[in-house]
Protein backbone atom coordinates (compact mmCIF):
# COMPACT_ATOMS: atom_id res chain seq x y z
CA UNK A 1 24.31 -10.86 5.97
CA UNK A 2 22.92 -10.07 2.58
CA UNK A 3 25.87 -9.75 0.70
CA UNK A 4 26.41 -13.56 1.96
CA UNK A 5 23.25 -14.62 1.36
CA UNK A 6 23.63 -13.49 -2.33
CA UNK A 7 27.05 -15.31 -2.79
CA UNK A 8 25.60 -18.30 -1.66
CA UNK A 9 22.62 -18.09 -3.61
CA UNK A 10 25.21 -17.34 -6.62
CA UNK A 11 26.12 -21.08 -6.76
CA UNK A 12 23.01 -22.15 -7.79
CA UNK A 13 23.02 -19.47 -10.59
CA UNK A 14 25.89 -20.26 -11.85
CA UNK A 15 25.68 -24.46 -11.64
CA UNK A 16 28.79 -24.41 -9.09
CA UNK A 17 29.20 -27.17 -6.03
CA UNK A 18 30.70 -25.31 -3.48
CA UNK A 19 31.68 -21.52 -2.85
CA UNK A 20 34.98 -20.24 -0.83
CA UNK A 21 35.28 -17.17 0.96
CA UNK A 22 38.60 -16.12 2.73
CA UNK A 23 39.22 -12.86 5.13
CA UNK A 24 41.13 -10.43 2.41
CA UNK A 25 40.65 -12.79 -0.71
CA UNK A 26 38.07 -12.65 -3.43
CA UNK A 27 35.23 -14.95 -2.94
CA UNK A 28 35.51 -17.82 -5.96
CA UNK A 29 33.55 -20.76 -7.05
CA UNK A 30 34.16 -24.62 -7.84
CA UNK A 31 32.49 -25.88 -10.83
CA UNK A 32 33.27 -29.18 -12.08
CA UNK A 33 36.47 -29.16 -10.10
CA UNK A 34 38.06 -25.86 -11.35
CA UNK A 35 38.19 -22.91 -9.32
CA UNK A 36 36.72 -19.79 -10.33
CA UNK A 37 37.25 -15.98 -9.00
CA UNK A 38 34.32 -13.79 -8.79
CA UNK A 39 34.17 -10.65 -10.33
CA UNK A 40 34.05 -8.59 -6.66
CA UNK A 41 36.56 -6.87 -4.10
CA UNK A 42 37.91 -8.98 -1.53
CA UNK A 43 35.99 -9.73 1.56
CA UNK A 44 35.88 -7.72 4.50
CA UNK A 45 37.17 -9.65 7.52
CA UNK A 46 34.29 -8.28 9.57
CA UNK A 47 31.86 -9.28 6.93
CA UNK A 48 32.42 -13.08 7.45
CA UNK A 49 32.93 -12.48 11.06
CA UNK A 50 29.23 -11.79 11.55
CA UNK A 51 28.27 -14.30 9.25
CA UNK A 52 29.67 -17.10 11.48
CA UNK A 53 28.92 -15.59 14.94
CA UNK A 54 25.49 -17.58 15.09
CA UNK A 55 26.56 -20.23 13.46
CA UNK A 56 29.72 -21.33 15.79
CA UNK A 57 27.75 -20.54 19.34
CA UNK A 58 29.15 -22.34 22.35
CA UNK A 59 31.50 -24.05 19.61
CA UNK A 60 35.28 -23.82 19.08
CA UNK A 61 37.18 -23.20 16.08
CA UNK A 62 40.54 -24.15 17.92
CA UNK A 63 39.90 -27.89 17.47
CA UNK A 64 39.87 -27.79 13.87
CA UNK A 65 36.92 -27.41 10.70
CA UNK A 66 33.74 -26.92 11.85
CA UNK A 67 30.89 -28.42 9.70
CA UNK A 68 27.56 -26.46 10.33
CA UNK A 69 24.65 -25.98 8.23
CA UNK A 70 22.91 -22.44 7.13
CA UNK A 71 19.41 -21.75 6.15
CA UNK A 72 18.03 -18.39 4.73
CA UNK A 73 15.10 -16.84 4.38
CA UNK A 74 13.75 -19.55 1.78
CA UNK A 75 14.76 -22.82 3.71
CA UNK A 76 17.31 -23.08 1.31
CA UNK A 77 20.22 -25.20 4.06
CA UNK A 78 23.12 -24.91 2.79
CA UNK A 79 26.24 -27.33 4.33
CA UNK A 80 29.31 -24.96 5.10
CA UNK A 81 32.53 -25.84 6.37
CA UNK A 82 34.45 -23.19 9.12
CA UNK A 83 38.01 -22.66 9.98
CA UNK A 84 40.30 -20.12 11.27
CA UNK A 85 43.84 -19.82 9.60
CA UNK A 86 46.82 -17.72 10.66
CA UNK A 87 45.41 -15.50 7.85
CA UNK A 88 41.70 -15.45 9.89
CA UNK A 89 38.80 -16.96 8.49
CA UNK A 90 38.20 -19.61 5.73
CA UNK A 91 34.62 -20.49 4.83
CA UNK A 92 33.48 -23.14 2.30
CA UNK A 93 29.90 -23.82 1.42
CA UNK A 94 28.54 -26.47 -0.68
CA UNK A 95 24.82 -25.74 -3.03
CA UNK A 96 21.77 -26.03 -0.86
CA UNK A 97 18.32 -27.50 -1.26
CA UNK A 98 15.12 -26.44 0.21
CA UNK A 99 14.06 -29.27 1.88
CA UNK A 100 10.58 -30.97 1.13
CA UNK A 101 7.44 -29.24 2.30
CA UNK A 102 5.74 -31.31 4.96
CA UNK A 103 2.63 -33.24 4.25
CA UNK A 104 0.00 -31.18 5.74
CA UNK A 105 -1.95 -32.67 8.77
CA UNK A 106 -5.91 -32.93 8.87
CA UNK A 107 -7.39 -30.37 11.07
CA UNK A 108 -8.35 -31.65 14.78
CA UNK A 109 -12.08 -31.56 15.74
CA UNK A 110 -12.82 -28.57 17.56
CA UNK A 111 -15.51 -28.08 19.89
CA UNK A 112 -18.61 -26.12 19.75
CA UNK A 113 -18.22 -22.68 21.63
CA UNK A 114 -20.39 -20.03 22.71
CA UNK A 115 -20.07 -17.10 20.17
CA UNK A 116 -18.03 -14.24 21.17
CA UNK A 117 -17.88 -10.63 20.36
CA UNK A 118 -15.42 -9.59 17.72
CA UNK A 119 -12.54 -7.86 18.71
CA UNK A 120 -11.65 -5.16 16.47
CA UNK A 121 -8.40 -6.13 14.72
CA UNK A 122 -5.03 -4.80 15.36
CA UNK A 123 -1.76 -4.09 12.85
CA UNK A 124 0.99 -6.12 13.50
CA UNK A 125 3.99 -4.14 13.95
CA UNK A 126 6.32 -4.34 10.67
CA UNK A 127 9.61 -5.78 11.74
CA UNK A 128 12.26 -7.10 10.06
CA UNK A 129 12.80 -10.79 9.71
CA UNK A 130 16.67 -12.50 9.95
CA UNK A 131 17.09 -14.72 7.71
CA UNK A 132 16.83 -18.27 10.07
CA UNK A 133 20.20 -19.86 10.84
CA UNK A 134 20.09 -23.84 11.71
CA UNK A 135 22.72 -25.22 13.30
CA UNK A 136 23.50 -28.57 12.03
CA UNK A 137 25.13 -31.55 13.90
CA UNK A 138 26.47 -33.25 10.81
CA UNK A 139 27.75 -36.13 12.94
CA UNK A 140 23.76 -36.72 13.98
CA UNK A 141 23.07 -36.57 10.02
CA UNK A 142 26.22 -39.07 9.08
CA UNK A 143 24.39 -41.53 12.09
CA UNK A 144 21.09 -41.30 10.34
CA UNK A 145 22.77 -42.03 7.00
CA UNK A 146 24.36 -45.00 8.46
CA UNK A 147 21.35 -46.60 10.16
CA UNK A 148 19.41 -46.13 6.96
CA UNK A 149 21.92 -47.65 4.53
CA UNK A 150 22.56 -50.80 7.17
CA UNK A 151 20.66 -53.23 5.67
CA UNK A 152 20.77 -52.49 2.19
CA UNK A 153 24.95 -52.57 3.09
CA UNK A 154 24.19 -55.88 5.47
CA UNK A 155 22.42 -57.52 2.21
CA UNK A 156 24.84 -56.08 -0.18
CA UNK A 157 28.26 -57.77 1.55
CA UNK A 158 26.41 -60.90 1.85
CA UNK A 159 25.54 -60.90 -1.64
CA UNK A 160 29.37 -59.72 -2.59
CA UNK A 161 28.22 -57.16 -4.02
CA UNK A 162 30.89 -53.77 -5.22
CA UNK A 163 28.19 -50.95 -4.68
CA UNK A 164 24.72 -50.62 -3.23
CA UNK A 165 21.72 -48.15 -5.00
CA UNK A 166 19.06 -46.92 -2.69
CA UNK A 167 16.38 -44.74 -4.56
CA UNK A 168 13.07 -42.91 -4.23
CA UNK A 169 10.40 -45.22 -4.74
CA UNK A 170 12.95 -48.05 -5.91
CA UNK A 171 13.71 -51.39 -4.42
CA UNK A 172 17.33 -51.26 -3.04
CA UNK A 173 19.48 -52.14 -6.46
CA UNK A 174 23.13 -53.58 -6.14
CA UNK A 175 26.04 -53.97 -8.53
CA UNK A 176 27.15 -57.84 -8.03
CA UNK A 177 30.20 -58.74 -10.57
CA UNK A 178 29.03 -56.34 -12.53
CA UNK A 179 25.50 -56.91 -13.16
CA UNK A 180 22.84 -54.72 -11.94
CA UNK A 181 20.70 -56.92 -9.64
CA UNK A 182 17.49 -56.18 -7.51
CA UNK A 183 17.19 -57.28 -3.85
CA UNK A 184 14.10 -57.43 -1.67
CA UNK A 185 14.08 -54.54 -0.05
CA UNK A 186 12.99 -50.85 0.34
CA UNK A 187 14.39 -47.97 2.11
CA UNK A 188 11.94 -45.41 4.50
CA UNK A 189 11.81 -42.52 1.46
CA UNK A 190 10.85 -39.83 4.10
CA UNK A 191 14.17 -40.56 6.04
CA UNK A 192 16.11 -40.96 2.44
CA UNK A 193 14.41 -37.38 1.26
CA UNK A 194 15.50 -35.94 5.07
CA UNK A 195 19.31 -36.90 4.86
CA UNK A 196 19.85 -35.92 1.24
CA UNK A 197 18.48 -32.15 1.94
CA UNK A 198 20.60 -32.05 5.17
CA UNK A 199 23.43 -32.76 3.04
CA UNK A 200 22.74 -30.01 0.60
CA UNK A 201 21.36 -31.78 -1.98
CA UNK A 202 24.42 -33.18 -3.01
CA UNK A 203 27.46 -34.59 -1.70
CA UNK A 204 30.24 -36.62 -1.07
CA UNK A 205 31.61 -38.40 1.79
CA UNK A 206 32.49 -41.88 3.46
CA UNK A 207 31.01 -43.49 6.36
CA UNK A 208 31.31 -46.40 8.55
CA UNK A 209 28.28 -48.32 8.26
CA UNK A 210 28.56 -51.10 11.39
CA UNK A 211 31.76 -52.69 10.56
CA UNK A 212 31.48 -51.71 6.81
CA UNK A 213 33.38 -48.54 5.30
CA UNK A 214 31.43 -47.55 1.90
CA UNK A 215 32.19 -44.23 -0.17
CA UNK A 216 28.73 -42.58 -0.52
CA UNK A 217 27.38 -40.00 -3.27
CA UNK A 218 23.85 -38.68 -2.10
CA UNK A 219 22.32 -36.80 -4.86
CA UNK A 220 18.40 -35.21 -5.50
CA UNK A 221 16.58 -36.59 -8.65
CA UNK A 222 13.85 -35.67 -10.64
CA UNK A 223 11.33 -38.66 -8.42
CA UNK A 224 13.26 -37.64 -5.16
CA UNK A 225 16.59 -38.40 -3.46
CA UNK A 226 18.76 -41.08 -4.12
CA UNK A 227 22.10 -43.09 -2.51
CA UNK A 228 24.86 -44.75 -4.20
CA UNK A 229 27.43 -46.73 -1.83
CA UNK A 230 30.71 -48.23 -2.83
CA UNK A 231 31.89 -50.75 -0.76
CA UNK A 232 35.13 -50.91 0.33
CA UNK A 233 37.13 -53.96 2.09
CA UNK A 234 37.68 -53.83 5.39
CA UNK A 235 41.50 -53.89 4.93
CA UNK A 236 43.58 -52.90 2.01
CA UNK A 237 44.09 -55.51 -0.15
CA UNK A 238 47.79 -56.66 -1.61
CA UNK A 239 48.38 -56.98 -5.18
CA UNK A 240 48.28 -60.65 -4.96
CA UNK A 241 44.72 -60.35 -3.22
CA UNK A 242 43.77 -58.19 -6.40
CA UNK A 243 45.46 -60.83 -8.91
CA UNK A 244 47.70 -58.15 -9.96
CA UNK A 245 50.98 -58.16 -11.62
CA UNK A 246 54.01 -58.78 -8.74
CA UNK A 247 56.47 -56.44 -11.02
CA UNK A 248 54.12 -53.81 -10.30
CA UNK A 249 55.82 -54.12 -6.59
CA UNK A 250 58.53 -52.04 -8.13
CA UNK A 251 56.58 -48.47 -8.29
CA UNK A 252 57.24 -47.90 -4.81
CA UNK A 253 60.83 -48.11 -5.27
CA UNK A 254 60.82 -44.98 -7.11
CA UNK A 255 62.28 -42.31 -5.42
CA UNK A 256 59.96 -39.75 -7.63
CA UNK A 257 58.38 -38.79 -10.78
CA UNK A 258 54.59 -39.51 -11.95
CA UNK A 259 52.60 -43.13 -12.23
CA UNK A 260 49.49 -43.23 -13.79
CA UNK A 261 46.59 -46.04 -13.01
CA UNK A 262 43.93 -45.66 -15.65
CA UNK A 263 40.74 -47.57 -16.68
CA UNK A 264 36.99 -46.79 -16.81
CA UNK A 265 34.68 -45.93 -13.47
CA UNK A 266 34.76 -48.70 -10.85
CA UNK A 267 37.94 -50.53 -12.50
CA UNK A 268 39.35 -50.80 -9.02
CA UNK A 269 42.17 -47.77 -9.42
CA UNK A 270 41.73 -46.70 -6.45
CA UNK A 271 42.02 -49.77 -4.56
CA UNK A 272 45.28 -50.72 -6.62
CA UNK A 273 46.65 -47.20 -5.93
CA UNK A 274 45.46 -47.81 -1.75
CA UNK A 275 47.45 -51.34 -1.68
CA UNK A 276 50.54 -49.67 -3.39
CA UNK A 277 50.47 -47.13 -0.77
CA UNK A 278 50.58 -50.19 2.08
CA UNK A 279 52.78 -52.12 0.49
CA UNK A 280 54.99 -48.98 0.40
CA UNK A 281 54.30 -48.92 4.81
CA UNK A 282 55.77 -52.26 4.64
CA UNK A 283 58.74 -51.58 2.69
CA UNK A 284 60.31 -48.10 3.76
CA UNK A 285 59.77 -45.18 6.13
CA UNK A 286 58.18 -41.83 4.49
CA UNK A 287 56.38 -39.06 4.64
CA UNK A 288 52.81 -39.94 2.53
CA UNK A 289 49.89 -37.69 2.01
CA UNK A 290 46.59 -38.54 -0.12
CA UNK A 291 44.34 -36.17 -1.31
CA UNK A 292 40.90 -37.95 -2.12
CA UNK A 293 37.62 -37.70 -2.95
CA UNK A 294 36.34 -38.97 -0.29
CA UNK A 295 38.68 -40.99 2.13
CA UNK A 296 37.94 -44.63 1.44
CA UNK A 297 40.63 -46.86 2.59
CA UNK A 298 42.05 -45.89 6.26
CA UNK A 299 45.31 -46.56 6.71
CA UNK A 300 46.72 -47.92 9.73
CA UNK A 301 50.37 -46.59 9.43
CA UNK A 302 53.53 -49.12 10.25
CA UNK A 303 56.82 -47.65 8.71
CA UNK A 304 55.53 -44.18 7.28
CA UNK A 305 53.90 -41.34 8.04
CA UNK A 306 50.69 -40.84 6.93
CA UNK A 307 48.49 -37.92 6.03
CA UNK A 308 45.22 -38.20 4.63
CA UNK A 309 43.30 -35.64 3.72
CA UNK A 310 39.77 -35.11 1.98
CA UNK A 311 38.60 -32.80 -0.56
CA UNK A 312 35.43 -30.11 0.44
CA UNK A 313 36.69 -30.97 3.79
CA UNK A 314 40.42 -30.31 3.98
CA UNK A 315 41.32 -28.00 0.88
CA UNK A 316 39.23 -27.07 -1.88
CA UNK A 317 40.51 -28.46 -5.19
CA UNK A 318 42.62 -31.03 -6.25
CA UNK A 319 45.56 -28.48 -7.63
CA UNK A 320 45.23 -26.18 -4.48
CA UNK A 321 45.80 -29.07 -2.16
CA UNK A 322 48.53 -30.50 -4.34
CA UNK A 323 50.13 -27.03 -3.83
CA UNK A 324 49.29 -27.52 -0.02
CA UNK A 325 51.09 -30.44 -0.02
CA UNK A 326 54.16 -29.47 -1.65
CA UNK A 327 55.16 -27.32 1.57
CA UNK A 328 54.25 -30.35 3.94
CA UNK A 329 57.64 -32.31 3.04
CA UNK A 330 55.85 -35.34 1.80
CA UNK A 331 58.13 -37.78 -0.16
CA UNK A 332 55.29 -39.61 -1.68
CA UNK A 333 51.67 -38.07 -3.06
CA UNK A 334 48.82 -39.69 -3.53
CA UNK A 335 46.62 -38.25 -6.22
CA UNK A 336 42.96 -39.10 -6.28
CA UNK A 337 42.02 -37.68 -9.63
CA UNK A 338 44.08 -35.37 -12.54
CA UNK A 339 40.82 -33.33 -13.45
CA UNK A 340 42.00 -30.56 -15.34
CA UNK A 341 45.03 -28.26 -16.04
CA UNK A 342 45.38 -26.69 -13.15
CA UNK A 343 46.03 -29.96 -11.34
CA UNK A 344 47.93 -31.66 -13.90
CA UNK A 345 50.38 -29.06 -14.13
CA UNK A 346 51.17 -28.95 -10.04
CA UNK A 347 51.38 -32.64 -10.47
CA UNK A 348 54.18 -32.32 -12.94
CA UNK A 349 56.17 -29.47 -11.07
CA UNK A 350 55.58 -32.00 -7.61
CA UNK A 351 56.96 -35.00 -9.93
CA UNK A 352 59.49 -32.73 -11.40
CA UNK A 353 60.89 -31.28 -7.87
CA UNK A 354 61.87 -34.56 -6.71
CA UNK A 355 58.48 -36.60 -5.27
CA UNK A 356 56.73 -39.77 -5.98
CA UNK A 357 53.40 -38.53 -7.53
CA UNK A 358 50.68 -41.85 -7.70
CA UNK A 359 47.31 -40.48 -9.30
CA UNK A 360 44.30 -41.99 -11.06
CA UNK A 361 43.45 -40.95 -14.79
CA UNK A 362 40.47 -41.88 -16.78
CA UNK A 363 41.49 -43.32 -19.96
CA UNK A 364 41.46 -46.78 -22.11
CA UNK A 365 44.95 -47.05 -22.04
CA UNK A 366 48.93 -45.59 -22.08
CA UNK A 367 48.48 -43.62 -25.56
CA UNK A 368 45.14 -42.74 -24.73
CA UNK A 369 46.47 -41.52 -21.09
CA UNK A 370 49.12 -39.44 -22.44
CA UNK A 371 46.70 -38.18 -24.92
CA UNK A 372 44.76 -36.72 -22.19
CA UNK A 373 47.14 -34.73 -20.59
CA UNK A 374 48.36 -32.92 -23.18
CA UNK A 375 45.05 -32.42 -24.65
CA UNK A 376 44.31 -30.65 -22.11
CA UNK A 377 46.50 -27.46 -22.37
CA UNK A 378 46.37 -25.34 -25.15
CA UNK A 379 48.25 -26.09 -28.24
CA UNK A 380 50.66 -22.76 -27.45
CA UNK A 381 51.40 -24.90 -23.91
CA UNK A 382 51.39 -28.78 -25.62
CA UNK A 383 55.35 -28.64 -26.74
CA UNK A 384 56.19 -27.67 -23.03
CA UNK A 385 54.02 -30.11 -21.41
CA UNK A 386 55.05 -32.66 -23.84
CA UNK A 387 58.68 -32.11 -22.54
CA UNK A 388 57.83 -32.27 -19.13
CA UNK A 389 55.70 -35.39 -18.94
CA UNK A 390 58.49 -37.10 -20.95
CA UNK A 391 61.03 -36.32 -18.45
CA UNK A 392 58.61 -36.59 -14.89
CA UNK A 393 56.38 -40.36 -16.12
CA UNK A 394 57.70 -43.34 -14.94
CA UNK A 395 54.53 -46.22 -15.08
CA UNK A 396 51.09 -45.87 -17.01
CA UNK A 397 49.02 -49.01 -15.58
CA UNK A 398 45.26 -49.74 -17.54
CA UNK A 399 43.02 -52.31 -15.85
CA UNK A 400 39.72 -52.99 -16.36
CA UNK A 401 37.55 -56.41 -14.37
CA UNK A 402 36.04 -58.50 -16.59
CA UNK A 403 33.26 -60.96 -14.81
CA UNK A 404 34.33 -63.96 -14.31
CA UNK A 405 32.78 -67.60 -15.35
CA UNK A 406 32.51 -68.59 -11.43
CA UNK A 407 31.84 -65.46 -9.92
CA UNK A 408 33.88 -62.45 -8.83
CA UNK A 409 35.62 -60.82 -11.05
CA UNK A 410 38.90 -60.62 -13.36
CA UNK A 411 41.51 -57.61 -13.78
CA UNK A 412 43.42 -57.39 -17.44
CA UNK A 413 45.97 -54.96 -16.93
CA UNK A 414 48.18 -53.09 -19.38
CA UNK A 415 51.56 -52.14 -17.52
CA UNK A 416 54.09 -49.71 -19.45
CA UNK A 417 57.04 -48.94 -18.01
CA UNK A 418 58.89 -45.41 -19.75
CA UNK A 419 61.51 -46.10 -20.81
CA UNK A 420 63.92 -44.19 -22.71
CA UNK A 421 62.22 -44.96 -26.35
CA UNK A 422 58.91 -44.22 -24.56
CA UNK A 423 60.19 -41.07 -23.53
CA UNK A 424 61.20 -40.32 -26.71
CA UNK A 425 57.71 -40.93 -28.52
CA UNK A 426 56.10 -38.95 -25.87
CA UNK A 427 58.30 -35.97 -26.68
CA UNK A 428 58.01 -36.14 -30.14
CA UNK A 429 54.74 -36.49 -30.09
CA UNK A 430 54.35 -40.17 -31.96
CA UNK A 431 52.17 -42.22 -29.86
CA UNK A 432 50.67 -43.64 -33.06
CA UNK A 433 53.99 -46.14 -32.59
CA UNK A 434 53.54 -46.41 -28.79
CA UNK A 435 51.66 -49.87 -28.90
CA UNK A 436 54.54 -51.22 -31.39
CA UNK A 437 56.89 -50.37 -28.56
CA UNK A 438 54.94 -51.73 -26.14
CA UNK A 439 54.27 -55.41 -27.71
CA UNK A 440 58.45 -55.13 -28.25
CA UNK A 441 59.45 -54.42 -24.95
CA UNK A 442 58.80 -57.62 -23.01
CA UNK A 443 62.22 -57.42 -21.52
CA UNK A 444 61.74 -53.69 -19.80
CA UNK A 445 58.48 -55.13 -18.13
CA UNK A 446 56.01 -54.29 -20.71
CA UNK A 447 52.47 -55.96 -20.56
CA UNK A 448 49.89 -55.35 -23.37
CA UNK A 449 46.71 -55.51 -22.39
CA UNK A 450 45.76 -58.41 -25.22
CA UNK A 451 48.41 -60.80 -23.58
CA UNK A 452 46.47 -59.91 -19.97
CA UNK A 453 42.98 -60.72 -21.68
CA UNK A 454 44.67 -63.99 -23.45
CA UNK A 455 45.96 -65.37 -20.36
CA UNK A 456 43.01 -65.06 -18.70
CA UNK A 457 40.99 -66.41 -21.95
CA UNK A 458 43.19 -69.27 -21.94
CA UNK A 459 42.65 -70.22 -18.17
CA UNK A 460 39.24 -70.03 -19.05
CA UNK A 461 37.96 -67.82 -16.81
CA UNK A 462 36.31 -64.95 -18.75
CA UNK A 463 34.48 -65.86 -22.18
CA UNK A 464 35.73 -64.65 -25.24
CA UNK A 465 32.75 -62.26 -25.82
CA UNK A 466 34.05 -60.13 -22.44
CA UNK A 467 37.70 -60.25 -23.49
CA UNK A 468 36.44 -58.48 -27.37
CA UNK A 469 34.34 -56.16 -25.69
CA UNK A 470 37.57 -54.66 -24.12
CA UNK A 471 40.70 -55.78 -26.37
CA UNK A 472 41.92 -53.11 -29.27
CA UNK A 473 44.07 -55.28 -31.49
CA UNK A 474 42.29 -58.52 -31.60
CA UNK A 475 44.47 -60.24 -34.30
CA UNK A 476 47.30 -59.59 -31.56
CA UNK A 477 44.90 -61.21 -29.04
CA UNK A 478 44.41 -64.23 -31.12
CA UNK A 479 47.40 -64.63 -32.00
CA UNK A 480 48.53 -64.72 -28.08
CA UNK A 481 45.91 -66.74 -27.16
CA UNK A 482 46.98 -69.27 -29.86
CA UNK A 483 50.28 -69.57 -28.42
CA UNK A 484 49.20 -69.70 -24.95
CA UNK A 485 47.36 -73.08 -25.99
């Protein structure tokens, strides 16, 4: 039990989220989404057998994951995930907390008594202590969540608003158009504290709060605990619903390759990426499986067949359950994030070995998406990579939402097509000439960004100051703009 113990506590030393041990395989580590082996033999299967015995008691492992939680000798609970493979036993933990001490009680009156003799006093035996397991009903804790964020969720639909802030000490905070805006209300901060530590401090998931889905982060902060709650529409939206391009209709008639939707945080990429995905269900029969982080939009599957699957819950990383995926026979993957090389590089062998990759990417725009990819190899890999991402991309799409004069908000989208000139820039490297190319190639379905931002300058329904803060070439801006008058 020690030798677990230690592992776990290991997480914390070295700044990781979540730890994975596997019968046979060499405990590793996750920090910031790459996977790291620990310097140890593999694991003994009866190890992490007796490890789980307490904690799966009158449960089954032949349903699927079981989510428990473990505490040691500190209180530190950690949340830990169980499964048993053909190749026996998979455990992942996430970091653990040490929940908050409990506010002492003032002592009860106590009645005068007669004095006694003393009795002489008496050794307690020395035994030895086990560390304490607690069994966890993370279902109960997800309920508890729920019922604490419904009215600051209630409020924050009524008021529109994208995501909801509930904070230690804070009145309830909500992100309306954009804007950071307070509403009248506070959540109970012992219940907040209580459901953050269950969760391990930190974590990830989506709930259904009444009728409401929302994405959650929970997270500890230096005044206490804190909850931040996207949102999300109770049905996926179409691309008309989002005021997006139609031609962008025409990414699901790809048979394969790699499309890329970048923009900042909370530029609605994953909800343009979710309505591609159902207007794909409308269109043709396949095989589709998502990897996210967390499951946001559910799917409710017409034509194709759909496999979603979360990450911490159903694989481990990003570029593990890419590799997962590629023996599932999926024709079309969707990608929630390309985080670092490891995952980029089974995204272009899935692309390259005929499947329809869709994947988010932060960046301000096609060059700067590109940029990133390559960038992230070393300079001994970039010619290869260069290659393949020339031959495997298909569509970069940029948006960003801009708040608009009435309310609501606005998306300006870039849309760049590859096409054969693309390709070429991208292998040779010149993306200093990719916006020429893209201001030139109206006729293969190219949209700068600056005639997105003029349109919707010229409708007037975003000021000029929003549409600067975002456009790069503003003399091509104004010069669009002009003509659009």
């Amino acid at each position: 039990m020690s030798v677990i113990v230690s592992l776990l506590r290991m997480m914390s030393l070295r700044d990781a989220e979540a730890l994975t041990l596997e019968t046979g395989k060499v405990p590793n580590l996750r920090r910031r989404g790459n996977v790291e082996a620990m310097s140890m033999p593999a694991l003994d299967a009866q190890l992490l057998e007796d490890f789980i015995a307490p904690l799966v008691t009158g449960k089954s492992l032949a349903d699927g994951p079981l989510m428990v939680s473990f505490a040691d000798d500190e209180g530190i609970a950690y949340p830990i995930t169980i499964e048993r493979g053909a190749s026996g036993l998979r455990v992942v933990a996430r970091r653990g907390a040490k929940p908050a001490a409990p506010k002492p009680k003032p002592p009860e009156p106590v009645a005068a008594a007669a004095p006694v003799a003393a009795k002489p006093k008496i050794a307690a035996p020395s035994v030895d202590v086990e560390p304490t397991v607690a069994v966890v009903d993370h279902g109960a804790i997800r309920e508890r969540l729920a019922q604490l964020l419904a009215q600051p969720i209630a409020m924050g639909v009524e008021r529109r608003a994208a995501d909801v802030f509930v904070s230690s000490g804070q009145h309830v905070r909500a992100k309306i158009d954009g804007r950071l805006e307070t509403l009248d209300l506070h959540a109970d901060d012992d219940e907040l504290a209580a459901c953050v530590a269950a969760l391990g401090g930190t974590a990830d998931l989506s709930l259904d709060v009444g009728n409401v889905r929302v994405r959650v982060n929970v997270f500890e902060h230096s005044a206490g605990a804190a909850i931040a709650a996207r949102i999300i529409r109770d049905r996926v939206p179409g691309l008309a619903d989002l005021a997006l391009p139609s031609e962008l209709g025409s990414i699901v008639e790809l048979r394969d390759g790699l499309v890329l939707v970048c923009g900042p945080t909370g530029s609605g990429k994953s909800t343009t990426l979710a309505s591609l995905i159902d207007l794909l269900d409308q269109r043709t029969a396949a095989h589709v499986i998502t990897l996210e982080d967390p499951i946001e939009y559910r799917f409710t599957a017409r034509r194709c067949l759909i496999h979603q699957r979360e990450l911490g819950v159903h694989f481990e990383s990003f570029a593990r359950g890419l590799r997962s995926a590629l023996r599932e026979s999926p024709d079309v993957i969707l990608l929630g994030e390309l985080r670092d090389p490891e995952t980029i590089s089974a995204a272009l062998t899935a692309a390259e070995t005929g499947h329809l990759v869709l994947a988010t990417l932060h960046a301000p725009n096609a060059a700067g998406a590109i940029d990133r990819i390559i960038d992230a190899f070393t300079e001994a890999q970039q010619r290869q990579v260069r290659s393949q991402l020339a031959g495997v991309l298909r569509t970069v799409v940029t948006q960003f939402l801009l708040p608009r004069r009435d309310g609501g908000r606005a998306p300006a989208v870039e849309v760049v097509p590859v096409t054969s000139a693309v390709s070429n820039i991208i292998r040779k490297g010149d993306l200093h000439t990719l916006p020429t190319a893209i201001q030139s190639g109206r006729e293969a379905g190219m949209i700068p960004l600056e005639k997105s931002l003029a349109k919707l300058l010229d409708a007037g329904a975003v000021s000029a100051q929003a549409v600067k803060r975002i456009a790069a070439d503003h003399d091509l801006l104004a010069a669009l703009a002009g003509k659009l008058r």
